[in-house]
C-alpha atoms as a PDB file:
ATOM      1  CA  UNK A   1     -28.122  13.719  -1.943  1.00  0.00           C
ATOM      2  CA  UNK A   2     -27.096  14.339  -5.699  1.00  0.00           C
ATOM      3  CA  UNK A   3     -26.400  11.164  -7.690  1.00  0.00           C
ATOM      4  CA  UNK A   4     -23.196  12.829  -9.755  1.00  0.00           C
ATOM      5  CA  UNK A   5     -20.583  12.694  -7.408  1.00  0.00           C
ATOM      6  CA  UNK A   6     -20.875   9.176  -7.190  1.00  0.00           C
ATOM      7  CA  UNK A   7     -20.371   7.926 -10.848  1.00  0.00           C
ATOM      8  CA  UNK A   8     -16.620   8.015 -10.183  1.00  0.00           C
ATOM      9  CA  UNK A   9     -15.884   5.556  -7.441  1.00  0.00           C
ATOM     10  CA  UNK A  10     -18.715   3.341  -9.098  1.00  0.00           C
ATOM     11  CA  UNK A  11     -16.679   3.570 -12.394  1.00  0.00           C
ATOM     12  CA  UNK A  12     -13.271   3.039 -10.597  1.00  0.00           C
ATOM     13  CA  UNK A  13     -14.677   0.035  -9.160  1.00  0.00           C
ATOM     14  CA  UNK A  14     -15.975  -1.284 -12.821  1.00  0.00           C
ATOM     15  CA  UNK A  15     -12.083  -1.172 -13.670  1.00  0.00           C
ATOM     16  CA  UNK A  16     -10.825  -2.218 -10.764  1.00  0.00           C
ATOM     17  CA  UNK A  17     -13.128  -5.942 -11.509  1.00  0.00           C
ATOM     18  CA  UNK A  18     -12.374  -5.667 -15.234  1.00  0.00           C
ATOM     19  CA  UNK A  19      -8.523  -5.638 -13.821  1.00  0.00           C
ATOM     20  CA  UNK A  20      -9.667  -8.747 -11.968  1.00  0.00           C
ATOM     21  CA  UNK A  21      -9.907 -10.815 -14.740  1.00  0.00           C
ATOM     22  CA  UNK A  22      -7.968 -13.477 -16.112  1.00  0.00           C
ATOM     23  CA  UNK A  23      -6.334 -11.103 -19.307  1.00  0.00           C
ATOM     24  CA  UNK A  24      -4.463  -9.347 -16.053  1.00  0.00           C
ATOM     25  CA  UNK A  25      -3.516 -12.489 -14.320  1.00  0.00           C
ATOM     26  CA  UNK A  26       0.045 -12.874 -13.250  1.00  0.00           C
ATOM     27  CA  UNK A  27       1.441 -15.208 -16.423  1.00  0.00           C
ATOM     28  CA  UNK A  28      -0.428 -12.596 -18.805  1.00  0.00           C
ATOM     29  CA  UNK A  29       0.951  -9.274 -17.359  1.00  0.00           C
ATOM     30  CA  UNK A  30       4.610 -11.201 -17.183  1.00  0.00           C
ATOM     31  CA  UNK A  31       4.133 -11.770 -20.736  1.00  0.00           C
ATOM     32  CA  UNK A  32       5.355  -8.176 -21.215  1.00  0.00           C
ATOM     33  CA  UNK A  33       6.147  -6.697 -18.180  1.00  0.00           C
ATOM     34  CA  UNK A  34       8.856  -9.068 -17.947  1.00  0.00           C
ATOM     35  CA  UNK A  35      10.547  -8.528 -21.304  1.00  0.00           C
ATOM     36  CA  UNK A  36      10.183  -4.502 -20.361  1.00  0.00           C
ATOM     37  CA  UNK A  37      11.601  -4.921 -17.460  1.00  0.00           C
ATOM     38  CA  UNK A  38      14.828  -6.637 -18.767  1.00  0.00           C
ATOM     39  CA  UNK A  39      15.262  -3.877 -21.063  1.00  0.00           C
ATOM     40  CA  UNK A  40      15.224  -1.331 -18.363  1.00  0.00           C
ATOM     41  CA  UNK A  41      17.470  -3.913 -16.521  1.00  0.00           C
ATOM     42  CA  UNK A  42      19.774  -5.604 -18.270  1.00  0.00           C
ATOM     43  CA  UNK A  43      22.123  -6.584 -15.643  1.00  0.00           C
ATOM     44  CA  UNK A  44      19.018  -8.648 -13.776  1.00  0.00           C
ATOM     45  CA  UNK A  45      18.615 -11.789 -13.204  1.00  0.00           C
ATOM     46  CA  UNK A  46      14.960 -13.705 -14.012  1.00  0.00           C
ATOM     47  CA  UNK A  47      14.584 -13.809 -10.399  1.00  0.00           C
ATOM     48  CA  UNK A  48      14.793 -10.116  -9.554  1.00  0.00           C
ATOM     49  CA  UNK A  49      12.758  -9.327 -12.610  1.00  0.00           C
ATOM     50  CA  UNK A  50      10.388 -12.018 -11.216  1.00  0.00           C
ATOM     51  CA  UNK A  51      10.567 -10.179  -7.692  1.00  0.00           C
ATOM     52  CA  UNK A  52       9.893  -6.313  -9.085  1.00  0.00           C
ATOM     53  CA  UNK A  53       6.620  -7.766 -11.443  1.00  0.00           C
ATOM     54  CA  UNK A  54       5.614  -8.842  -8.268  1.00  0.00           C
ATOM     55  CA  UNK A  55       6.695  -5.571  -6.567  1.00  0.00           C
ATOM     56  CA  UNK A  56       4.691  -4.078  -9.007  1.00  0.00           C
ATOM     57  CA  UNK A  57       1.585  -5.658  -8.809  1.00  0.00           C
ATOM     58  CA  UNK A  58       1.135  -5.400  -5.270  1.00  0.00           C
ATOM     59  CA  UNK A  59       2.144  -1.590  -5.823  1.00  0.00           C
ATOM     60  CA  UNK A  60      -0.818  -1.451  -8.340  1.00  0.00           C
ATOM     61  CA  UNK A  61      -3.174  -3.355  -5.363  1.00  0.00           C
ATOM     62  CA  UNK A  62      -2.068  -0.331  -2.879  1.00  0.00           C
ATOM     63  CA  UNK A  63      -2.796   2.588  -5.536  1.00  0.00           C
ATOM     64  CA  UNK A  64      -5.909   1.105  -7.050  1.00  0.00           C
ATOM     65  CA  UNK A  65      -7.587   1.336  -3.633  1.00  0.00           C
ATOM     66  CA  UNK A  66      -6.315   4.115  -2.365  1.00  0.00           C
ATOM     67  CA  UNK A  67      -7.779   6.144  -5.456  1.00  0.00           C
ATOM     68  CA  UNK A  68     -11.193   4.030  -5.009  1.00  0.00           C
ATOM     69  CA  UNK A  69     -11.160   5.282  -1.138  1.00  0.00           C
ATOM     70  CA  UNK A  70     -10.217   9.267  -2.026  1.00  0.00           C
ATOM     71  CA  UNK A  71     -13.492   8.885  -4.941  1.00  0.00           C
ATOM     72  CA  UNK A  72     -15.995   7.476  -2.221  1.00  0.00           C
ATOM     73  CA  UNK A  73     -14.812  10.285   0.479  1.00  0.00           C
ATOM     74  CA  UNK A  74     -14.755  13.494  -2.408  1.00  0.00           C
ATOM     75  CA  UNK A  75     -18.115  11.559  -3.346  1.00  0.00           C
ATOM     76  CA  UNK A  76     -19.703  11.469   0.203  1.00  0.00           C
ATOM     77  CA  UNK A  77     -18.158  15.317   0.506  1.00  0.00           C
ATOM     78  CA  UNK A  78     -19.383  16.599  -2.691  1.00  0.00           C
ATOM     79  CA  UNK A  79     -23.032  14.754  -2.570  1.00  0.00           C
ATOM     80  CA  UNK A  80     -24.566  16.830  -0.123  1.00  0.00           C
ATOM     81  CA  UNK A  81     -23.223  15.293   3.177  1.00  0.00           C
ATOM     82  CA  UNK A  82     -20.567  15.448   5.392  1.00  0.00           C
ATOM     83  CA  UNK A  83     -17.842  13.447   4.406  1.00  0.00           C
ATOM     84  CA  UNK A  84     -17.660  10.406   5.791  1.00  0.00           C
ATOM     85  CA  UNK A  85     -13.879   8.278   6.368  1.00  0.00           C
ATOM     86  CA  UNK A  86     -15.828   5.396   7.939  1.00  0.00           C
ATOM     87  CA  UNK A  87     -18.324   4.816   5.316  1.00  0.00           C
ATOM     88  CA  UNK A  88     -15.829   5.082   2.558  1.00  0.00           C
ATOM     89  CA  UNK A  89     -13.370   2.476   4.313  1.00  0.00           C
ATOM     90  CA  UNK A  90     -16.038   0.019   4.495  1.00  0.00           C
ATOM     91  CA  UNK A  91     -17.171   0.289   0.605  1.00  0.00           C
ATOM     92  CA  UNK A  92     -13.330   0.232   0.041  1.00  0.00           C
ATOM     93  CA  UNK A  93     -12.483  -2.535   2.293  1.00  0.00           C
ATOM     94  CA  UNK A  94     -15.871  -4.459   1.071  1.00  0.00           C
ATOM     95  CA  UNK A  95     -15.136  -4.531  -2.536  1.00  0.00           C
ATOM     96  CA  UNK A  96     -11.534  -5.749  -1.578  1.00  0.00           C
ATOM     97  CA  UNK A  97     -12.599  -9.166  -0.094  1.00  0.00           C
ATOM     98  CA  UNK A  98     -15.519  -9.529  -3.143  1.00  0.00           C
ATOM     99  CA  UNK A  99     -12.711  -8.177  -6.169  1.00  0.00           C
ATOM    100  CA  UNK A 100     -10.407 -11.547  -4.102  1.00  0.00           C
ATOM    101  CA  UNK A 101     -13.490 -13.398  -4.688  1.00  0.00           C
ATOM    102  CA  UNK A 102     -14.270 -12.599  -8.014  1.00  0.00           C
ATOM    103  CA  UNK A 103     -10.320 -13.323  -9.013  1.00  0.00           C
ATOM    104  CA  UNK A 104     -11.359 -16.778  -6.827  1.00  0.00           C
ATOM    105  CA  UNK A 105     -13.856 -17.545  -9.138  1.00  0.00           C
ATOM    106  CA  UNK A 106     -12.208 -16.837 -12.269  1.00  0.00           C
ATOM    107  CA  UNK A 107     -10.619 -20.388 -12.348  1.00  0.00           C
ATOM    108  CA  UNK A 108      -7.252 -19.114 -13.729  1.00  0.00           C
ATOM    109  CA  UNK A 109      -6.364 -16.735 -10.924  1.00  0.00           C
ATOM    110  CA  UNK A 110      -6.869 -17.193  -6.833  1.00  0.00           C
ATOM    111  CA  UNK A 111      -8.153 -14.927  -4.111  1.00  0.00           C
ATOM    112  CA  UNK A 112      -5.486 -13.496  -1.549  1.00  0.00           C
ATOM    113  CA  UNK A 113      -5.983 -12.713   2.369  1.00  0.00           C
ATOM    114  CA  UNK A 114      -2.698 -10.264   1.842  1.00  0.00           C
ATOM    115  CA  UNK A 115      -4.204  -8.747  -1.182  1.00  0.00           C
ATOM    116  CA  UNK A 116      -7.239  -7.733   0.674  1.00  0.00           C
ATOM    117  CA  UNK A 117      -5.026  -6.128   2.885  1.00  0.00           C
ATOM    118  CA  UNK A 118      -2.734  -4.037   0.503  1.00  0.00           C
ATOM    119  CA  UNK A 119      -6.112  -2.952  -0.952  1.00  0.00           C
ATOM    120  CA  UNK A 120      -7.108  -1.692   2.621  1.00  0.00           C
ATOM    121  CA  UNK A 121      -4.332  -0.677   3.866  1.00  0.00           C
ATOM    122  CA  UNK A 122      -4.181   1.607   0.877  1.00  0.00           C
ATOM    123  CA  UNK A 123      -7.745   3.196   1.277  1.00  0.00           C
ATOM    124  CA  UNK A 124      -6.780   3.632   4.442  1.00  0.00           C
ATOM    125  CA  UNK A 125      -3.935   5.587   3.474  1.00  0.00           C
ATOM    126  CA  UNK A 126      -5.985   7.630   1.507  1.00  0.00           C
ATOM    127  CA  UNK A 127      -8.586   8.656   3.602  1.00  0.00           C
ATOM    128  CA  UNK A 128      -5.656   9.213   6.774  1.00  0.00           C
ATOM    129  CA  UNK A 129      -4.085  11.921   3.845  1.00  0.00           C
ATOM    130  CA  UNK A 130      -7.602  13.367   2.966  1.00  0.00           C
ATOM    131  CA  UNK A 131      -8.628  13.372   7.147  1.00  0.00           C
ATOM    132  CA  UNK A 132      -5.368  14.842   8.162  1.00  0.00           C
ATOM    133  CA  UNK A 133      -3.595  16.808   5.410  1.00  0.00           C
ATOM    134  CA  UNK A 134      -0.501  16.028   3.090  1.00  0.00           C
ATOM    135  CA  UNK A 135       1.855  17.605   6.038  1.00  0.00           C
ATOM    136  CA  UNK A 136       0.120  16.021   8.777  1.00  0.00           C
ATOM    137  CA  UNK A 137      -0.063  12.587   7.551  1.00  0.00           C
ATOM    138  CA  UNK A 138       3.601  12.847   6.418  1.00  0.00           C
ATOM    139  CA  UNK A 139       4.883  13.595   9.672  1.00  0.00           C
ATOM    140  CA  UNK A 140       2.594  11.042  11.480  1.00  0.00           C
ATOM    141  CA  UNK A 141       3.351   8.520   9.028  1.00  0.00           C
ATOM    142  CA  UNK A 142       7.448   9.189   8.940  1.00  0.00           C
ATOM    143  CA  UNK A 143       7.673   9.006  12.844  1.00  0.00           C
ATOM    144  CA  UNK A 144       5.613   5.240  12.305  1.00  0.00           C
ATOM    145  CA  UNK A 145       8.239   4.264  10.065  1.00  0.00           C
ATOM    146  CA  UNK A 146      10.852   5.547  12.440  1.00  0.00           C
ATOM    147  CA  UNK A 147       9.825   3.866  15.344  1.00  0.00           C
ATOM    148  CA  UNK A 148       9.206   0.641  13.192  1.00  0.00           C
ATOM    149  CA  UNK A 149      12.903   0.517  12.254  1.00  0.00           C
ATOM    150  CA  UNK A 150      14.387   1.317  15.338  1.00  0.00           C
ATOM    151  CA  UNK A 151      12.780  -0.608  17.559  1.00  0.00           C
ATOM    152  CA  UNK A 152      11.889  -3.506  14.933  1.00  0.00           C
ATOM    153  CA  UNK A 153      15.474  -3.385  13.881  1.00  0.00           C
ATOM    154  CA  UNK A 154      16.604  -3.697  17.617  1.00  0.00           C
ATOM    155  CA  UNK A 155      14.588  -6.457  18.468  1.00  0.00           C
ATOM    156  CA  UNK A 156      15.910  -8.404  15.189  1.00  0.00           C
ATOM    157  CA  UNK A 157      19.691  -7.227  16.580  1.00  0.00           C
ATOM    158  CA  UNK A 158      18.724  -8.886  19.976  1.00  0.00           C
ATOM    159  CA  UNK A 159      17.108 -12.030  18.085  1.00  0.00           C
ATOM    160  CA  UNK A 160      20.329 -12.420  15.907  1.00  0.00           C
ATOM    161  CA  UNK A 161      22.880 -11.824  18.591  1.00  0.00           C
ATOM    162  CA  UNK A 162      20.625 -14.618  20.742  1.00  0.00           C
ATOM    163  CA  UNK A 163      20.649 -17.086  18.177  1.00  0.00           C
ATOM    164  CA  UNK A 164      24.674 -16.559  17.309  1.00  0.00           C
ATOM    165  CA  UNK A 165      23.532 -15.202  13.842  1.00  0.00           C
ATOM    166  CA  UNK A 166      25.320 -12.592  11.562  1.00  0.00           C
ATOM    167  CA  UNK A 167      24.586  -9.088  12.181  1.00  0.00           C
ATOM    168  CA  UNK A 168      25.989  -7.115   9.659  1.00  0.00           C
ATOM    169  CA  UNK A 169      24.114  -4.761   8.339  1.00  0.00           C
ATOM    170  CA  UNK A 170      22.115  -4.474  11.510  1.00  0.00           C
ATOM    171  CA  UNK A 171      25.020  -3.133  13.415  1.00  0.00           C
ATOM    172  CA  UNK A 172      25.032   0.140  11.468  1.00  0.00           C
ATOM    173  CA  UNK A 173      21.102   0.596  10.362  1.00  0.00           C
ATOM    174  CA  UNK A 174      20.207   0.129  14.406  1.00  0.00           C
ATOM    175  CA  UNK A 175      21.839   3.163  15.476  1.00  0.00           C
ATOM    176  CA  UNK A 176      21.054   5.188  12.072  1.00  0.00           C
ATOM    177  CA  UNK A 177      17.172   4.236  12.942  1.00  0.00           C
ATOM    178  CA  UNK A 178      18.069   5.879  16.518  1.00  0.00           C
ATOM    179  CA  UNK A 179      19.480   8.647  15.797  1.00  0.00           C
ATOM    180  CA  UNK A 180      17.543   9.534  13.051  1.00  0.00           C
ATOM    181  CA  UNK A 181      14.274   9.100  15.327  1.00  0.00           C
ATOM    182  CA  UNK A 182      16.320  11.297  17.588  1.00  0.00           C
ATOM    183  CA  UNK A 183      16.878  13.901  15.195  1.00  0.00           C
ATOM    184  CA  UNK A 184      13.052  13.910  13.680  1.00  0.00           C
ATOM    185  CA  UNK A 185      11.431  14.335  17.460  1.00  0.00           C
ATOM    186  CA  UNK A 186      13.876  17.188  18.555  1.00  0.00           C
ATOM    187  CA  UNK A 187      12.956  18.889  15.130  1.00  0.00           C
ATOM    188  CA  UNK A 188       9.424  18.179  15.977  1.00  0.00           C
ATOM    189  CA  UNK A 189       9.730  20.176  19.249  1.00  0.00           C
ATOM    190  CA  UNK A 190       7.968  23.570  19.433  1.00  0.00           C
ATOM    191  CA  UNK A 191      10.828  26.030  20.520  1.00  0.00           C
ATOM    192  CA  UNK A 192      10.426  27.777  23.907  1.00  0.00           C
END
């Protein structure tokens, strides 16, 4: 197995725990962000701003891993072996819960349980778009998000209407998710 291939995730990771450290900490990136922000936004208040740095961050958590999961599997591919999805989840995964740790011990910045599983969740990402294709993944991935927001929406329209609670926006999104799941399966269907 050829050593090349696998400078690039090991390099990734090097930025990923130099990102880790207290210069990126939440109160240092605002220090910027923030003012950049409400020059894109001028109309916002410090809350929203607030809200989209945080947006952001967790955005960054997602991306970070999912490149650090596509270098291990086009490293495992290009060393000399089969690629391997499993292998390079676990080495994603992994260094998630020890970069938490390492922001734990930093003293100025804390570890996260929902960190660890952005960065996962985004490796996993990865490796489901690398395993199954751009097209394939899309398609699997919009009918998930279909089926979360009509049914999830429909059980939060039954909650409400239990509790005596507002509806309103749920009343039109519902049947939007419905139909639009609708619409997405028939398209799906091979024609006979």
């Amino acid at each position: 197995m050829r050593v090349g291939p696998f400078i690039p995730p090991v390099a990734w990771m090097g930025v990923i725990f130099w990102l880790s450290t207290p210069s990126f900490g939440v109160e240092e990136t605002g220090g910027w962000i923030l003012p950049f922000l409400k020059a894109l936004f001028p109309w916002a208040t410090l809350p929203q701003l607030e809200f989209l740095h945080w947006l952001g961050r967790k955005t960054a958590h997602v991306l970070e891993y999912a490149l650090l999961a596509w270098l291990w599997h086009r490293a495992f591919s290009r060393g000399g072996g089969a690629a391997r999805p499993l292998t390079s989840f676990a080495l994603t995964a992994g260094y998630a819960i020890v970069d938490e740790l390492h922001q734990g011990w930093t003293g100025s910045r804390g570890g996260s349980a929902l960190d660890v599983m952005l960065d996962a969740g985004g490796g996993a990402g990865a490796l489901l778009l690398a395993g199954w294709g751009w097209r394939r993944a899309a398609a699997r991935l919009t009918g998930a998000f279909l089926w979360f927001a009509a049914a999830g929406g429909t059980l939060l329209l039954l909650l409400y209407l239990g509790v005596g609670a507002p509806v309103r926006w749920l009343v039109v999104s519902v049947p939007l998710s419905w139909l639009a799941l609708w619409a997405w399966r028939r398209r799906r269907r091979p024609e006979r």
